[in-house]
C-alpha atoms as a PDB file:
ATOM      1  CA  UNK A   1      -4.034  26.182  18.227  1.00  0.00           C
ATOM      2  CA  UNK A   2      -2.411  25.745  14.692  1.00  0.00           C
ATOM      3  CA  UNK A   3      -5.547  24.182  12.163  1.00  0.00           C
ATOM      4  CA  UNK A   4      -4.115  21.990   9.651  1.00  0.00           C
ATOM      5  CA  UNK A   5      -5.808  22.191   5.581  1.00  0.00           C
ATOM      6  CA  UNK A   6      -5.759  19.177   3.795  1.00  0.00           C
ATOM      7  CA  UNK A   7      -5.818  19.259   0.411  1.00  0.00           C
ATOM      8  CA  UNK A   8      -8.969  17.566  -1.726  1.00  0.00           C
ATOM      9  CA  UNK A   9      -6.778  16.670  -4.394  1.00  0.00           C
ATOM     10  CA  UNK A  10      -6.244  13.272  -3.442  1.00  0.00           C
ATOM     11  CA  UNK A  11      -5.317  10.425  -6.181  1.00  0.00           C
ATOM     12  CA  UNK A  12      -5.076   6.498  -6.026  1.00  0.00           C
ATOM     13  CA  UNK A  13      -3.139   4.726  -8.639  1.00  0.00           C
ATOM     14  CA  UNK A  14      -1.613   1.539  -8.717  1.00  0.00           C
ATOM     15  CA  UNK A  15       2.026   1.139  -8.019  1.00  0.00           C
ATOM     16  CA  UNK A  16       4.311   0.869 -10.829  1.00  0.00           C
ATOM     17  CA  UNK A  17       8.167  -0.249 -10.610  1.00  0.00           C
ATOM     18  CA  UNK A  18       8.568   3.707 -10.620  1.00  0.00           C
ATOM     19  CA  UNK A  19       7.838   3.698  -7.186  1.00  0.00           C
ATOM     20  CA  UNK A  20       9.624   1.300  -5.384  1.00  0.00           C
ATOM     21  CA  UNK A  21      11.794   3.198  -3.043  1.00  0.00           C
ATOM     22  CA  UNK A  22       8.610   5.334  -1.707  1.00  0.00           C
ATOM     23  CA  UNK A  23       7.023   1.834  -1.786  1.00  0.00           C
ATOM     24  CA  UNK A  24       9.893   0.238   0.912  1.00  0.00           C
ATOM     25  CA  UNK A  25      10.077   3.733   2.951  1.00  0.00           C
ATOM     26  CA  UNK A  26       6.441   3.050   3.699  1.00  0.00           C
ATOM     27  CA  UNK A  27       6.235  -0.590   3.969  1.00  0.00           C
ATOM     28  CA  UNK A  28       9.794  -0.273   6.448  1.00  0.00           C
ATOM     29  CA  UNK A  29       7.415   2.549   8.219  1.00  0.00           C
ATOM     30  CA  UNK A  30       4.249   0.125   8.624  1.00  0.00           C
ATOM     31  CA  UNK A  31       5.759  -3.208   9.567  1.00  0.00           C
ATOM     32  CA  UNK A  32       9.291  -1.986  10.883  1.00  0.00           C
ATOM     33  CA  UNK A  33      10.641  -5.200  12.128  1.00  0.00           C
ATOM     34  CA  UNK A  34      10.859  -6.608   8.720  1.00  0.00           C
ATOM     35  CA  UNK A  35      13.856  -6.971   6.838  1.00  0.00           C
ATOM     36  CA  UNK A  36      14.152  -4.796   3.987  1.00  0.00           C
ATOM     37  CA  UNK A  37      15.114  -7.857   2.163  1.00  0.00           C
ATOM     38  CA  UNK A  38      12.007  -9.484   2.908  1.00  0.00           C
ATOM     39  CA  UNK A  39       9.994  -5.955   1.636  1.00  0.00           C
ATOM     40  CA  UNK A  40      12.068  -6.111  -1.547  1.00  0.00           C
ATOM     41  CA  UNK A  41      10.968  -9.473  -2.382  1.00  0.00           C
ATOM     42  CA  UNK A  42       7.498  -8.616  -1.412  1.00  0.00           C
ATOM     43  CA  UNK A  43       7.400  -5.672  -3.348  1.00  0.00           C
ATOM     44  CA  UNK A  44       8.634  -7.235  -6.622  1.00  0.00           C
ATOM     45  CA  UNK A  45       6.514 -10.291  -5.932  1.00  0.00           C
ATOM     46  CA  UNK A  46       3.466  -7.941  -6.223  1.00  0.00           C
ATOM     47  CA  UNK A  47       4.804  -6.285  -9.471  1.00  0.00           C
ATOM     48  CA  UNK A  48       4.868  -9.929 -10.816  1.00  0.00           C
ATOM     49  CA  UNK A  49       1.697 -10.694 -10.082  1.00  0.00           C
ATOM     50  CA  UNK A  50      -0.935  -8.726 -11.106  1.00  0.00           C
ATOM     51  CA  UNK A  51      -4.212 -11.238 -11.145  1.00  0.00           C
ATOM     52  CA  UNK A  52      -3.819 -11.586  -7.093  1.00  0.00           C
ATOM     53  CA  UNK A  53      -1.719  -9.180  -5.719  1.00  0.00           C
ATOM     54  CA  UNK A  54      -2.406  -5.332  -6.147  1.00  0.00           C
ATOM     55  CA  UNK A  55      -0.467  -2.323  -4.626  1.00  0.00           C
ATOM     56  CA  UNK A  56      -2.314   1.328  -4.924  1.00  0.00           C
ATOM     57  CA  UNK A  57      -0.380   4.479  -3.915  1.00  0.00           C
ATOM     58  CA  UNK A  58      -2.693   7.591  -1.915  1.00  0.00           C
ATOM     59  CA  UNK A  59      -0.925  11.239  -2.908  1.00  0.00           C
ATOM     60  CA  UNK A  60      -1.706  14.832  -2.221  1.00  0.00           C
ATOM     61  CA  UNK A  61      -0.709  16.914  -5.040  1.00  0.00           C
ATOM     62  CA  UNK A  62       2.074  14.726  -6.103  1.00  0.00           C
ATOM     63  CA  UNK A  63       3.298  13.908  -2.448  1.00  0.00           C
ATOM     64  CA  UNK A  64       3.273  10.138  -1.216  1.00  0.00           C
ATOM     65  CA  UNK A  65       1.412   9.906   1.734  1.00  0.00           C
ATOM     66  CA  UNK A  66      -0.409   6.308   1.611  1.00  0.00           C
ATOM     67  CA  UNK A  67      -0.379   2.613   0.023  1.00  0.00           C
ATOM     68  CA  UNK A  68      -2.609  -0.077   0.106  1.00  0.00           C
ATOM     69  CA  UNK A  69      -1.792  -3.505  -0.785  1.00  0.00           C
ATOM     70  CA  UNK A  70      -4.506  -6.253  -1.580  1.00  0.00           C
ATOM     71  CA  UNK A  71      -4.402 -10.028  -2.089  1.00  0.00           C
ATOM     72  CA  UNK A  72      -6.876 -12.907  -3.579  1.00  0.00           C
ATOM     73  CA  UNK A  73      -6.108 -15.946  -1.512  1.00  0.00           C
ATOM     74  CA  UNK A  74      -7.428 -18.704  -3.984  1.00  0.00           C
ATOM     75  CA  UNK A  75      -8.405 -21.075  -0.703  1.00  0.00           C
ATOM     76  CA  UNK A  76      -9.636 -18.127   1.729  1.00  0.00           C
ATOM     77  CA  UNK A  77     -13.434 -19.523   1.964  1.00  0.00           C
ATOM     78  CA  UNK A  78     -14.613 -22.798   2.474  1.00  0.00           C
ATOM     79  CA  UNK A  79     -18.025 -22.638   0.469  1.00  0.00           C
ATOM     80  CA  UNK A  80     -16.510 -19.975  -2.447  1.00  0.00           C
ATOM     81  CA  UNK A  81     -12.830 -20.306  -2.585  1.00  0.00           C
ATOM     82  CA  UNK A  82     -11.712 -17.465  -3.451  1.00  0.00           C
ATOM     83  CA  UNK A  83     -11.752 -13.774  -1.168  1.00  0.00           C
ATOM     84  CA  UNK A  84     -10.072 -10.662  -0.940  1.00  0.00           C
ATOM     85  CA  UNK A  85      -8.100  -9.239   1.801  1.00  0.00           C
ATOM     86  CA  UNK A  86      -6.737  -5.844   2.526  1.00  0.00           C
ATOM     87  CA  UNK A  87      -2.914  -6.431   3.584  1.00  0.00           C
ATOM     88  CA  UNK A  88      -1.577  -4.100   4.362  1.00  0.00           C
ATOM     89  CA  UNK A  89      -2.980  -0.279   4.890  1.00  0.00           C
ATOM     90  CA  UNK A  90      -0.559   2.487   5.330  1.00  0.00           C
ATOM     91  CA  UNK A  91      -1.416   6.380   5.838  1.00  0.00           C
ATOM     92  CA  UNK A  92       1.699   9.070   7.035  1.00  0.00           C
ATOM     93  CA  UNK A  93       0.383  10.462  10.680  1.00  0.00           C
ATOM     94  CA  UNK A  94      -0.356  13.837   8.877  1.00  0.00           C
ATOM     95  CA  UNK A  95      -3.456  12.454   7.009  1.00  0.00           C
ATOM     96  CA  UNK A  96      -4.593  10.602   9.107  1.00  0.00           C
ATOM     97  CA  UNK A  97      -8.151  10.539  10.461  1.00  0.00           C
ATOM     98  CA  UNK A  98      -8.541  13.456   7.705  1.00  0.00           C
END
């Protein structure tokens, strides 16, 4: 049986420019079917818009191993407008269920 230790030292920040090629390795990972073209413009439409779109990077000591990415959609609700939505959740089969 080999036991695995996962580190506590795990850190969210938000994605910067600085991490774009991580960014598109995990995105291509998640949702493999999409063109990176269609990540790239994804990705830098979510650096350009900070008050709805949000990316957050997950590392272990320093080592990618998770993003996030969340969205306001100003019409989601019918009585309140606006809501939040989780889209996209990404975790590398290591960590998982950790």
């Amino acid at each position: 049986m080999i036991l695995l230790t996962i580190s506590t030292n795990i850190t969210v920040r938000k994605m910067t420019s600085s991490d774009f090629s991580y960014w598109l390795e995990m995105r291509a990972l998640l949702w493999p079917d999409c063109p990176n073209e269609k990540h790239n413009k994804e990705i830098l439409e979510q650096l350009n818009s900070p008050l709805t779109l949000q990316a957050f990077k997950v590392e272990d000591q320093n080592e990618p191993i998770g993003f996030l990415e969340a969205a306001i959609h100003q019409h989601a609700h019918k009585q309140f407008g606006q809501a939040g939505y989780i889209e996209g959740w990404f975790v590398k089969d290591l960590y998982r269920m950790r």
